[in-house]
Protein backbone atom coordinates (compact mmCIF):
# COMPACT_ATOMS: atom_id res chain seq x y z
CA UNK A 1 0.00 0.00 0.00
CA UNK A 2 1.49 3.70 -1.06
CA UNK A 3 2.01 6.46 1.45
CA UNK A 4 -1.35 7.87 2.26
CA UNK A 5 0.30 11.42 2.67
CA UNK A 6 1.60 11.22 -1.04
CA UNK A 7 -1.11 10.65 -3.07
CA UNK A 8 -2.20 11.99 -6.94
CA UNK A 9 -4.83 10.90 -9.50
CA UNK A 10 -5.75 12.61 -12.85
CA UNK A 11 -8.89 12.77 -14.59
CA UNK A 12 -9.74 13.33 -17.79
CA UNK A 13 -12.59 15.50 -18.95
CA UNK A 14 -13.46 16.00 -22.41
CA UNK A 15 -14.86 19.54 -23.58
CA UNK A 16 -17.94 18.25 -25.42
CA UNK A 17 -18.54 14.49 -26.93
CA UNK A 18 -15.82 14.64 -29.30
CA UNK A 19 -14.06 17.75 -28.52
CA UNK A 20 -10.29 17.90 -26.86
CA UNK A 21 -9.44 16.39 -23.86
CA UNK A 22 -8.54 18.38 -20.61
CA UNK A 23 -6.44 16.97 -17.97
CA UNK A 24 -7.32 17.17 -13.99
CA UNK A 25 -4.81 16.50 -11.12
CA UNK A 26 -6.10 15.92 -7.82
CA UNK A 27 -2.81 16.01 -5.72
CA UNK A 28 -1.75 15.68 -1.94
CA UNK A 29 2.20 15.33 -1.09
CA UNK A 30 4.06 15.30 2.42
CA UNK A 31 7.46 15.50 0.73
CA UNK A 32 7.34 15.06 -3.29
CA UNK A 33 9.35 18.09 -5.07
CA UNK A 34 8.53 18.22 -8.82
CA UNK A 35 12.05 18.59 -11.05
CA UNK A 36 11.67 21.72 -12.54
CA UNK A 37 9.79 21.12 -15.86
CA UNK A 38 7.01 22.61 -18.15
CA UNK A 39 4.02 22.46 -19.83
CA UNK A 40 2.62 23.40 -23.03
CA UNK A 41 -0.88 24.00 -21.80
CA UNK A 42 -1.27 26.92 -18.85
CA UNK A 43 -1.54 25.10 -14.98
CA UNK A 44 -4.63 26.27 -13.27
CA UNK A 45 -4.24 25.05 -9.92
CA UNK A 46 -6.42 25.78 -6.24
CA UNK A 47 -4.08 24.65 -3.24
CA UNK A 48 -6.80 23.30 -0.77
CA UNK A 49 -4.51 22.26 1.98
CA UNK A 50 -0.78 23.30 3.84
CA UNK A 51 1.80 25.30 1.98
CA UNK A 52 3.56 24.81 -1.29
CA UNK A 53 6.54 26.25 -2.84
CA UNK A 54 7.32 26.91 -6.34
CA UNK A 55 10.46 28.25 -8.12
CA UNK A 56 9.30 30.45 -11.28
CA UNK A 57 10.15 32.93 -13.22
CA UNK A 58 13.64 33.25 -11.58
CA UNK A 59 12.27 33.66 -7.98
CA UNK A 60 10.05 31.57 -5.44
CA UNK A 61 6.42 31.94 -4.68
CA UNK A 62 4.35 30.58 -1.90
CA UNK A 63 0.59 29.27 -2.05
CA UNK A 64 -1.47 28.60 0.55
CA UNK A 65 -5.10 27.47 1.11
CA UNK A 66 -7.47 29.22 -1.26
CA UNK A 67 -5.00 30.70 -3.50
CA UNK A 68 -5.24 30.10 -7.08
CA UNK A 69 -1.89 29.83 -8.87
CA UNK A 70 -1.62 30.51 -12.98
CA UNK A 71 1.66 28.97 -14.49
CA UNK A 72 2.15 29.90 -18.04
CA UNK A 73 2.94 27.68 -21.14
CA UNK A 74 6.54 26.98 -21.74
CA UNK A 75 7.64 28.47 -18.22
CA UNK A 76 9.81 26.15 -16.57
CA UNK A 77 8.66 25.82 -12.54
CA UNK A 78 9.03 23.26 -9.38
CA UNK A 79 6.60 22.15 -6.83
CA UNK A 80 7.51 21.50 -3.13
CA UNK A 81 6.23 21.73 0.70
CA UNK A 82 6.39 24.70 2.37
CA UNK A 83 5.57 23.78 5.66
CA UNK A 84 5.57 19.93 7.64
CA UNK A 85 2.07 18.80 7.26
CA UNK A 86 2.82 19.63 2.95
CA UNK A 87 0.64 20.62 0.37
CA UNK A 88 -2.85 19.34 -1.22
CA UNK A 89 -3.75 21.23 -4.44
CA UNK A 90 -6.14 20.52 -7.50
CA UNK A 91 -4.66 21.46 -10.84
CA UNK A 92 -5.93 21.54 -14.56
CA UNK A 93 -3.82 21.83 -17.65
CA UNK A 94 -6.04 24.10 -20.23
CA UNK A 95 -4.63 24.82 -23.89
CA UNK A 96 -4.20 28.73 -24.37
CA UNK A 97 -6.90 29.11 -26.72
CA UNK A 98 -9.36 28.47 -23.68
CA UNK A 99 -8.22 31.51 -21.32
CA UNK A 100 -8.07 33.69 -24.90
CA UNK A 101 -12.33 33.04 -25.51
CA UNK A 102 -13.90 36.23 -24.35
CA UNK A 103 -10.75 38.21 -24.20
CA UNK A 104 -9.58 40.73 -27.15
CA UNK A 105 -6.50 40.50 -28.98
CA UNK A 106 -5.02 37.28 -30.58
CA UNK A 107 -2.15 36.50 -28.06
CA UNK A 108 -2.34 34.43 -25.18
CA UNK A 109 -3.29 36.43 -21.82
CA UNK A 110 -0.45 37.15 -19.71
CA UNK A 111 -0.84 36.95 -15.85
CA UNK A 112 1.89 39.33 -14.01
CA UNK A 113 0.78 37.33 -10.81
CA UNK A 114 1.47 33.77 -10.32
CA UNK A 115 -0.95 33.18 -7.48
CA UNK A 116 -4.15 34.96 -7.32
CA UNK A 117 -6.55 35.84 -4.11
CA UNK A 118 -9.74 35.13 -5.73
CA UNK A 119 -11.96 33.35 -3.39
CA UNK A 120 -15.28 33.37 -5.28
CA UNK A 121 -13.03 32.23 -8.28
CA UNK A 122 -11.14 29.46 -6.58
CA UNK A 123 -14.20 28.01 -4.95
CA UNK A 124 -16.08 27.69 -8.16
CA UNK A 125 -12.60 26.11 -9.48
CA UNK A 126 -12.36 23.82 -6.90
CA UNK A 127 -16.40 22.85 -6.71
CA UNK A 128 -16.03 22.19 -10.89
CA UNK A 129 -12.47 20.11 -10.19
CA UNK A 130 -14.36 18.01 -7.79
CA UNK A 131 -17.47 17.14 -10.08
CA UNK A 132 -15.64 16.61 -13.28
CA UNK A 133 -13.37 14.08 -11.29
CA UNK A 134 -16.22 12.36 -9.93
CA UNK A 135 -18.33 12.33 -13.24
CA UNK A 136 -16.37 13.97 -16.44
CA UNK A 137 -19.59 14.55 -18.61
CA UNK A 138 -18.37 16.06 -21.89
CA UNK A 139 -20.99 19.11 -22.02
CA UNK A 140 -21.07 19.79 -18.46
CA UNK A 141 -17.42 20.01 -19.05
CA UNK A 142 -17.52 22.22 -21.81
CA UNK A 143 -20.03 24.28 -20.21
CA UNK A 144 -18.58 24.91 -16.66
CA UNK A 145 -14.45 24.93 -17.89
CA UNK A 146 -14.30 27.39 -20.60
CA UNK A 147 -16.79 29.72 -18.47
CA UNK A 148 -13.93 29.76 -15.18
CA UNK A 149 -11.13 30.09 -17.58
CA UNK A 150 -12.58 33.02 -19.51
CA UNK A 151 -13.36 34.58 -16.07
CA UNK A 152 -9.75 34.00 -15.05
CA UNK A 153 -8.57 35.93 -18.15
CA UNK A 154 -10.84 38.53 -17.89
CA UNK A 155 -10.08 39.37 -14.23
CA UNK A 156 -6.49 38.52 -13.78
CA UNK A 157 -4.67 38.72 -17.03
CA UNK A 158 -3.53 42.08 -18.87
CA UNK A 159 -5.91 40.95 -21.69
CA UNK A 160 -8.79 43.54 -22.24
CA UNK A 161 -12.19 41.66 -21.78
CA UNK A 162 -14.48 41.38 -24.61
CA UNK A 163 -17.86 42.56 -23.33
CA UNK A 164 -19.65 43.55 -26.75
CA UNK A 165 -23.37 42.30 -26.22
CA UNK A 166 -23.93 38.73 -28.17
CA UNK A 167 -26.50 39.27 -31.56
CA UNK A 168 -29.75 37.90 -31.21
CA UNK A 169 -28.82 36.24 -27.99
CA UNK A 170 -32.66 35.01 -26.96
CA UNK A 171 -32.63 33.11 -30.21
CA UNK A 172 -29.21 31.14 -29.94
CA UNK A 173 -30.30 30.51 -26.77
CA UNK A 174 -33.44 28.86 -27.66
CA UNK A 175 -31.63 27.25 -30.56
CA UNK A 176 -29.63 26.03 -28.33
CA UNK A 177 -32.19 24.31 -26.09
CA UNK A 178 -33.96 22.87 -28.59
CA UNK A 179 -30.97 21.10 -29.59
CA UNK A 180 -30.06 19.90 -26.39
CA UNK A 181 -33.63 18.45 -25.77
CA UNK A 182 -33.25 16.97 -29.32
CA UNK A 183 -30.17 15.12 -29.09
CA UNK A 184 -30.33 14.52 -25.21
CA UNK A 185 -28.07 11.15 -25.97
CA UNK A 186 -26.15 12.35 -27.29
CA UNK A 187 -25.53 16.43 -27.12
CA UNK A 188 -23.73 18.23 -29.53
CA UNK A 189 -20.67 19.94 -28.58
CA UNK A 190 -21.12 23.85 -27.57
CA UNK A 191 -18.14 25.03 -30.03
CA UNK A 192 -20.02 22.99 -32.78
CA UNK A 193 -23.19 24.95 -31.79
CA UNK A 194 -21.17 28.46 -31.71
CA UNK A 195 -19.84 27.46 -35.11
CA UNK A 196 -23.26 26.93 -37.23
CA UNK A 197 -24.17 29.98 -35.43
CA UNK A 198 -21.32 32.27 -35.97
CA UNK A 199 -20.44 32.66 -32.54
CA UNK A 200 -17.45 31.71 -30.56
CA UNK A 201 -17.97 29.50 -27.26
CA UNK A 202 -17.68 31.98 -24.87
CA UNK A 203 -20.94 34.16 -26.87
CA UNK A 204 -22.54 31.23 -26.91
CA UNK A 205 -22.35 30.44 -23.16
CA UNK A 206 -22.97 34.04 -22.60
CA UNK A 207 -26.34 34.10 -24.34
CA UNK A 208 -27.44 30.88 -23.10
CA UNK A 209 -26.71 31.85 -19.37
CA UNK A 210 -28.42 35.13 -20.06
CA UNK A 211 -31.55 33.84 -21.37
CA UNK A 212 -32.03 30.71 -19.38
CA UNK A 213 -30.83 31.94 -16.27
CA UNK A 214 -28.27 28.62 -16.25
CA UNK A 215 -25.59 26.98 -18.42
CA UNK A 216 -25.86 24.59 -20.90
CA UNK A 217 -25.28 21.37 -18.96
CA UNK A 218 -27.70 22.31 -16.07
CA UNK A 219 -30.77 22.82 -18.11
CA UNK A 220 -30.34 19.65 -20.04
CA UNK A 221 -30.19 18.05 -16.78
CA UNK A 222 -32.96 19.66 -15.59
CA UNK A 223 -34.87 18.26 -18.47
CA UNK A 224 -33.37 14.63 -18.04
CA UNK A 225 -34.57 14.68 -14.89
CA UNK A 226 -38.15 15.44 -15.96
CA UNK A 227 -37.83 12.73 -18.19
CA UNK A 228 -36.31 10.72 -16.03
CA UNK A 229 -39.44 11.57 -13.55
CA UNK A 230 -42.05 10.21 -15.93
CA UNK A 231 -40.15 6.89 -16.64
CA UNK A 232 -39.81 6.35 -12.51
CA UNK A 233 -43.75 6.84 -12.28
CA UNK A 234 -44.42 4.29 -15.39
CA UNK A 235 -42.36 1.62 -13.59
CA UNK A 236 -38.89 2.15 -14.74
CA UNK A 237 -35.76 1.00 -12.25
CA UNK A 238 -33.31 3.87 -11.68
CA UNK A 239 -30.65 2.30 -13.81
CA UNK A 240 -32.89 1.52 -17.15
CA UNK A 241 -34.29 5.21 -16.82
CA UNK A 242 -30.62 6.67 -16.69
CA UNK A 243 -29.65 5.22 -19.48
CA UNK A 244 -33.16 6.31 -21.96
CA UNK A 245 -32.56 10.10 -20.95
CA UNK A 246 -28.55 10.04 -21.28
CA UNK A 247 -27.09 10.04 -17.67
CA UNK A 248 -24.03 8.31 -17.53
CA UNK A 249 -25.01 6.17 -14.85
CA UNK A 250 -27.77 5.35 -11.62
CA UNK A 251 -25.48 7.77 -9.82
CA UNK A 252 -25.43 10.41 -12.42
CA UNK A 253 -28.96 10.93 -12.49
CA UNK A 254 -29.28 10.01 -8.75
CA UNK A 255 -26.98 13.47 -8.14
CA UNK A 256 -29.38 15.54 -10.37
CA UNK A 257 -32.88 13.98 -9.08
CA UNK A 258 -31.76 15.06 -5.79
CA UNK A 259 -30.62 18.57 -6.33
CA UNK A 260 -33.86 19.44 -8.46
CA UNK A 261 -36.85 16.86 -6.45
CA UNK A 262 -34.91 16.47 -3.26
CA UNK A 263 -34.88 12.88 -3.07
CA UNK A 264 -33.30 9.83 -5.22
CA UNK A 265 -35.27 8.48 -7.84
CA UNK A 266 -35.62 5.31 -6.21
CA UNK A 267 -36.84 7.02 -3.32
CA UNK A 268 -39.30 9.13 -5.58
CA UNK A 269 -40.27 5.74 -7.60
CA UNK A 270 -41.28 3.88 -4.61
CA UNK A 271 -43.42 6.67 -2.91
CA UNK A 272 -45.40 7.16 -6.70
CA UNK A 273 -45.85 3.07 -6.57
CA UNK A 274 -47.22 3.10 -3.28
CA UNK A 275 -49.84 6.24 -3.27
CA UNK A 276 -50.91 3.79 -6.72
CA UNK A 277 -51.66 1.15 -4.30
CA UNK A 278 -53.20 2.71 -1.56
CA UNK A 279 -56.63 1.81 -0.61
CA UNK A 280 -59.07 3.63 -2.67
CA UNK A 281 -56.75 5.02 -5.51
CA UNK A 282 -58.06 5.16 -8.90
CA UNK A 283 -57.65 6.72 -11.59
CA UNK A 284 -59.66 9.43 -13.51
CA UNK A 285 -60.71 8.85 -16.84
């Protein structure tokens, strides 16, 4: 058995069904020191736990709980313990054009600050690590990790933000939906959507959010779940109805059913079943 202090395991999420692939580290180390390497993709990391040390850009920076730290493509960097009880981060590795989508200009953005006091930011970083790692659903990926990164960009790089309002932005949106609820198997992939529409991603997401009051990836759960609902009161097991409406799995839909009903499915299934068999139910014809 390892050393339960040194522990790391990577996840990999895809931005939409057949889009690129995005790598997530889930890290905790007592006494590990990376050799000083790089990385062609920018390191988005939250430390969540103790103190860690990093030599970059010719000097050392420290990051402790909460902090966000931004290391560049093609900067070469270490990774250490700063203090006894070590250091537990979660890191993603994001290709440049993601932190560029809602920015202007056509270079990468440039962050003068390696680690970044951001708390609303680093919580919703941390709170999207943890569900992609549990459950790496391609649009719920492409719909929560381009949104963070943009946001990162826009608030912490020297890149100006691109703020110009989205065209027709109630119809994409519906457009949108309607495609979603179409292909609910299946989804197609948000840049595909921004494509045939003329928009980039970030637009997209902007217009959908706007309209709908939600992302992409929540609403088509939302309506899973409704679907999902119907299937539980016909009969269906958990399992069989995750599959018909696209969950990946019982526990996939079992998360969702509970954050929009409050209660598991097979909790909800049993309870319709029963008032169905109660003395003096019938139905009304």
């Amino acid at each position: 058995m390892g050393n339960v202090r040194e522990q790391a395991r990577w996840t990999r999420a895809r931005l939409g069904r057949c889009g690129p692939a995005l790598d997530l580290l889930t890290a905790r180390f007592a006494r590990h020191e990376y050799a000083p390497h790089a990385h062609d993709e920018y390191t988005v990391g939250v430390t969540v736990g103790g103190l860690e040390t990093i030599a970059y850009r010719g000097g050392r920076i420290v990051s402790g709980p909460g902090s966000i730290v931004v290391l560049e493509p093609g900067e070469m960097h270490t990774g250490g313990p700063a203090a006894p009880e070590g250091y537990a981060y979660r890191a993603l590795y994001a290709a440049p054009a993601l932190l560029g989508d809602g920015t202007l200009g056509t270079g990468h953005p440039y962050f003068p600050e390696p680690v970044l006091h951001d708390a609303e930011l680093a919580a919703a970083l941390r709170r999207t690590h943890t569900d992609l790692s549990a459950c790496p659903d391609p649009l719920e990926a492409e719909s929560r990790l381009p949104w963070l990164l943009a946001a990162l960009a826009r608030r912490h790089s020297t890149a100006r933000a691109d703020d110009a309002a989205v065209p027709r932005a109630r119809s994409v949106a519906l457009t949108v939906r309607d495609r979603l609820a179409d292909e609910l198997l299946a989804p197609p992939s948000l840049a595909d959507l921004a494509a045939d529409l003329g928009l980039s991603r970030y637009q997209l997401l902007r217009a959908f959010r706007t309209t709908m009051g939600v992302p992409p990836y929540a609403w088509l759960a939302q309506y899973r779940v409704t679907r999902a609902r119907a299937l539980l009161e016909a009969g269906m097991r958990p399992a069989e109805a995750a599959a018909l409406v696209g969950f990946a799995d019982q526990a996939h839909l079992t998360r969702w059913f509970r954050r929009v009903l409050g209660v598991t499915p097979a909790a909800y299934r049993n309870s319709v079943q029963d008032a169905g068999r109660r003395p003096g139910a019938h139905s009304v014809t």
